[in-house]
N, C-alpha and C. Protein backbone atom coordinates (compact mmCIF):
# COMPACT_ATOMS: atom_id res chain seq x y z
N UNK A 1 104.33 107.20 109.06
CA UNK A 1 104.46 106.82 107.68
C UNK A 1 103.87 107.90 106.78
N UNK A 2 102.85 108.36 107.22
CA UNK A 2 102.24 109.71 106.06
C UNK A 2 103.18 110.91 106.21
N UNK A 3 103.54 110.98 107.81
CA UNK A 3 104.43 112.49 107.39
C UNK A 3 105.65 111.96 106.71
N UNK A 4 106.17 110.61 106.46
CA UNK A 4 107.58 110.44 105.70
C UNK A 4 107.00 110.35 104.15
N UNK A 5 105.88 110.01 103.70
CA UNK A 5 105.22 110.08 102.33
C UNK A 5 105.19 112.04 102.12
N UNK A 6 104.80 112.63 103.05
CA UNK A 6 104.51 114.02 102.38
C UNK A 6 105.98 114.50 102.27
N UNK A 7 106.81 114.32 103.64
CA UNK A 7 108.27 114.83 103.16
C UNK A 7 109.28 114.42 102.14
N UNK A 8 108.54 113.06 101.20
CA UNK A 8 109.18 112.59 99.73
C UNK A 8 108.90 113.79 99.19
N UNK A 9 106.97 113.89 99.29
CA UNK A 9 106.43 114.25 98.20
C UNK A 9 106.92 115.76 98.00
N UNK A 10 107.32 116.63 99.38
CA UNK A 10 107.42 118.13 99.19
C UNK A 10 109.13 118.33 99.38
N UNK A 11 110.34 117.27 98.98
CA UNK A 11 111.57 117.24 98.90
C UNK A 11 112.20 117.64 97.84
N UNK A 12 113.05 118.03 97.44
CA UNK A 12 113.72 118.81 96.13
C UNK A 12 113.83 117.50 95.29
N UNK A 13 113.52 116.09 94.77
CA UNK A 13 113.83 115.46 94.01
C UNK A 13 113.24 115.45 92.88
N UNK A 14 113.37 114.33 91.90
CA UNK A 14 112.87 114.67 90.54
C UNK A 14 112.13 113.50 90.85
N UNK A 15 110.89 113.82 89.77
CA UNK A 15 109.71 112.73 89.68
C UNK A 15 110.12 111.65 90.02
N UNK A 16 110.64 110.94 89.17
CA UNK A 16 111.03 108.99 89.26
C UNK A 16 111.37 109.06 90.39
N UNK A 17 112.29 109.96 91.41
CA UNK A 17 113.00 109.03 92.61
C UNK A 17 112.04 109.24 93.47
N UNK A 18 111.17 110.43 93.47
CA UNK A 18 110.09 110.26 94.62
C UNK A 18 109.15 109.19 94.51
N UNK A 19 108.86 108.83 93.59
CA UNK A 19 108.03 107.81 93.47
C UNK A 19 108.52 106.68 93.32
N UNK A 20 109.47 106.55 93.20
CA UNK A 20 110.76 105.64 93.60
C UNK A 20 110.94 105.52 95.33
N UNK A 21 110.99 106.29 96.35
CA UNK A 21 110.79 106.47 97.18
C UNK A 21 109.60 106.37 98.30
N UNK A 22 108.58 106.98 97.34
CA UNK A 22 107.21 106.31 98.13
C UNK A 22 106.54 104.93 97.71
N UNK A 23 107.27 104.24 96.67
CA UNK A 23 106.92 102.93 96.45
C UNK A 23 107.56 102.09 97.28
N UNK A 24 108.70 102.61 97.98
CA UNK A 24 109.80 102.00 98.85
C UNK A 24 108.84 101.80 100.18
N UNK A 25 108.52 103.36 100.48
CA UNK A 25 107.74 103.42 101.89
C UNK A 25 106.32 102.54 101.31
N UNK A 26 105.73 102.33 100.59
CA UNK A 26 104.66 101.56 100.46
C UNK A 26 104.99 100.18 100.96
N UNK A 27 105.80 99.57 100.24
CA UNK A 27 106.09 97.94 100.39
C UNK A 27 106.63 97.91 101.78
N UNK A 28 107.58 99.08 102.10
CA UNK A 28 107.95 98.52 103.70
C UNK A 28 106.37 98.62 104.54
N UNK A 29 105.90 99.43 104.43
CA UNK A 29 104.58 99.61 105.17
C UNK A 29 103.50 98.20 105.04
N UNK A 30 103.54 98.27 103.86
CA UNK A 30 102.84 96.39 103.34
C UNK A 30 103.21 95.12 104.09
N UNK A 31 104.50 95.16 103.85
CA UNK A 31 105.88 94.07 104.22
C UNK A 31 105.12 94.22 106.27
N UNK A 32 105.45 95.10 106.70
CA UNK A 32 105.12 95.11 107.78
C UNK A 32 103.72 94.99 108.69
N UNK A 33 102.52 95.21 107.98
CA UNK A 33 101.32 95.34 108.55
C UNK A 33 101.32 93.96 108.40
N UNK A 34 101.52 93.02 107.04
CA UNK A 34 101.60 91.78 106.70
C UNK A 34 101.80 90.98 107.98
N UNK A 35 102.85 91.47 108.23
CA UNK A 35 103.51 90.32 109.82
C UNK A 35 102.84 90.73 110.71
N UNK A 36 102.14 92.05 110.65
CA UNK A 36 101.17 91.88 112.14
C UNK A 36 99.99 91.28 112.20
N UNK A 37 99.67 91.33 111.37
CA UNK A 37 98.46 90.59 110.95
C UNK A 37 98.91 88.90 111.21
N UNK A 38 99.34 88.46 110.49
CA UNK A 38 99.33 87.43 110.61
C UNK A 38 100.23 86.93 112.21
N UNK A 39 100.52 87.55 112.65
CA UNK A 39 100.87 87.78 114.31
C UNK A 39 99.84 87.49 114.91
N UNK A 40 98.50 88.25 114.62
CA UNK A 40 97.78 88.52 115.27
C UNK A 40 96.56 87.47 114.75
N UNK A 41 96.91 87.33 113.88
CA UNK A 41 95.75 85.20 113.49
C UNK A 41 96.36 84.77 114.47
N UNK A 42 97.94 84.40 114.21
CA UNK A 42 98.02 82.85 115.12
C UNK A 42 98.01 83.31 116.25
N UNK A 43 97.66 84.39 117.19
CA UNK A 43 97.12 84.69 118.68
C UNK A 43 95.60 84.48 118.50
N UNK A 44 95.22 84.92 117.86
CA UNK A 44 93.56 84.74 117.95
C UNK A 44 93.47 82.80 118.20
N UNK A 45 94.30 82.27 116.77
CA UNK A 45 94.17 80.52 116.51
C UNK A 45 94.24 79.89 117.57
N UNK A 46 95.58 79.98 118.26
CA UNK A 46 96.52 79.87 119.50
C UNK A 46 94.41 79.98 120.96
N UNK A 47 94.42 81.26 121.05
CA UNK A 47 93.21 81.20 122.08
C UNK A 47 92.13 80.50 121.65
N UNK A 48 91.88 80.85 120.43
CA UNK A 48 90.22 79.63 120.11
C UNK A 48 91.10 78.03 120.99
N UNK A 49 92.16 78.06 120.27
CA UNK A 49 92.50 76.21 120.77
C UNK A 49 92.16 76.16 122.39
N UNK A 50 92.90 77.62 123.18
CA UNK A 50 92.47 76.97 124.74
C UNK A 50 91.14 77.26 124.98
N UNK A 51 90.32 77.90 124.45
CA UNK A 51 88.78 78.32 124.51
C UNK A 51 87.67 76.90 124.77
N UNK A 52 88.93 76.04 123.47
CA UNK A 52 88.02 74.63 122.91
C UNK A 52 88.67 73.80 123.99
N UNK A 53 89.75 73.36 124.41
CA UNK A 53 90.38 73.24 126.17
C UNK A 53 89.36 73.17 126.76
N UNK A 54 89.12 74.72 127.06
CA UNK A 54 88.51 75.10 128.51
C UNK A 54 86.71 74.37 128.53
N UNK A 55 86.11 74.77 127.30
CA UNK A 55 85.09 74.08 127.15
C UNK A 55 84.69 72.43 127.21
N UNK A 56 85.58 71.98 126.74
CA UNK A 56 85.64 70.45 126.66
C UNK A 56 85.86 69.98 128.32
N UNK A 57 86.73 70.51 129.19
CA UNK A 57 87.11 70.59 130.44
C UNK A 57 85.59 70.76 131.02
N UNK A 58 85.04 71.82 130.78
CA UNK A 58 83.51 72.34 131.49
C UNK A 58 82.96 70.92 130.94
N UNK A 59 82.65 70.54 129.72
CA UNK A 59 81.75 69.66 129.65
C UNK A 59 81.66 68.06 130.25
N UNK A 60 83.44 67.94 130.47
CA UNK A 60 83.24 66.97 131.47
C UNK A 60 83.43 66.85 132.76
N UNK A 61 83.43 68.07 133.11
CA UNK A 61 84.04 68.42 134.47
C UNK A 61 81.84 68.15 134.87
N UNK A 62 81.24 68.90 133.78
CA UNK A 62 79.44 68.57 134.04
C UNK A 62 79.20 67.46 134.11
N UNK A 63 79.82 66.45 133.42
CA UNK A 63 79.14 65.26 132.96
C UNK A 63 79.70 64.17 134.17
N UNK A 64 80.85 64.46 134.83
CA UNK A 64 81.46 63.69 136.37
C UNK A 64 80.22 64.02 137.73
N UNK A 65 79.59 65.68 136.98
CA UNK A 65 78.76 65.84 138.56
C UNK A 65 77.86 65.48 138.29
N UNK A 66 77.60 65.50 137.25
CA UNK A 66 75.65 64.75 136.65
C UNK A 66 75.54 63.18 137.07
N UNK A 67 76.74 62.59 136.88
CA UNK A 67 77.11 61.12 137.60
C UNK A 67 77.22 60.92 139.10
N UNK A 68 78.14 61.55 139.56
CA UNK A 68 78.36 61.92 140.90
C UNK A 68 76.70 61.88 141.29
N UNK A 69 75.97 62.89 141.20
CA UNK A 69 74.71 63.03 141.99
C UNK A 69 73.39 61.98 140.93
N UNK A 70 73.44 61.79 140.54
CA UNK A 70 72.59 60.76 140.16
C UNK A 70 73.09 58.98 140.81
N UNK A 71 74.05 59.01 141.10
CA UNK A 71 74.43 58.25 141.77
C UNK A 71 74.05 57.97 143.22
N UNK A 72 73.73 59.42 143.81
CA UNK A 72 73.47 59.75 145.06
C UNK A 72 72.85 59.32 145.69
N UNK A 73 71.84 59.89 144.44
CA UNK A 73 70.22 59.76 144.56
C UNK A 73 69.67 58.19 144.37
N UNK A 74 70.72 57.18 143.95
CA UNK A 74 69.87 55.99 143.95
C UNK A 74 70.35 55.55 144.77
N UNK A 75 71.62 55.48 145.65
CA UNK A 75 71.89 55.62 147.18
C UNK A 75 71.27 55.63 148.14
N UNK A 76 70.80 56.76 148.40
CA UNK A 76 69.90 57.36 149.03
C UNK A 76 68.26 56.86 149.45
C-alpha cells in the first residue's frame, strides 16, 4: 500500500487526481483493515465462549470428584 501511495504521489498527474487517488487507496485500505479487525473480535469472542466451556466443565468435572471422595471417606 505505501509503494502504491508513493507511485500516485511521483506519477505525471495533476494535483486533484492524485489526491483523488490516494484518498481512493486510503478508504480501500480503511474499508479493509475494518473487516480484519472485526474478523479478528469475533475469533477472539468465539474462544473466550469455549474458554468459559472449558472452565465451567473443570469446575464441575472438580465438584463430581470432591463428592465422589468425600463419599468414600464416610464409607470407609
Amino acid at each position: 500500500m505505501i509503494g502504491a501511495g508513493l507511485a500516485l504521489m511521483f506519477a505525471p498527474m495533476a494535483g486533484r487526481e492524485t489526491r483523488r487517488h490516494i484518498g481512493d487507496a486510503a478508504r480501500k485500505l480503511g474499508t479493509g483493515t475494518k473487516g480484519r479487525v472485526d474478523d479478528l473480535m469475533g475469533a477472539i469472542k468465539g474462544s473466550a465462549g469455549d474458554v468459559g466451556a472449558a472452565i465451567d466443565a473443570g469446575r464441575e468435572a472438580f465438584r463430581h470428584s470432591a463428592e465422589r471422595t468425600t463419599a468414600e471417606r464416610e464409607h470407609a
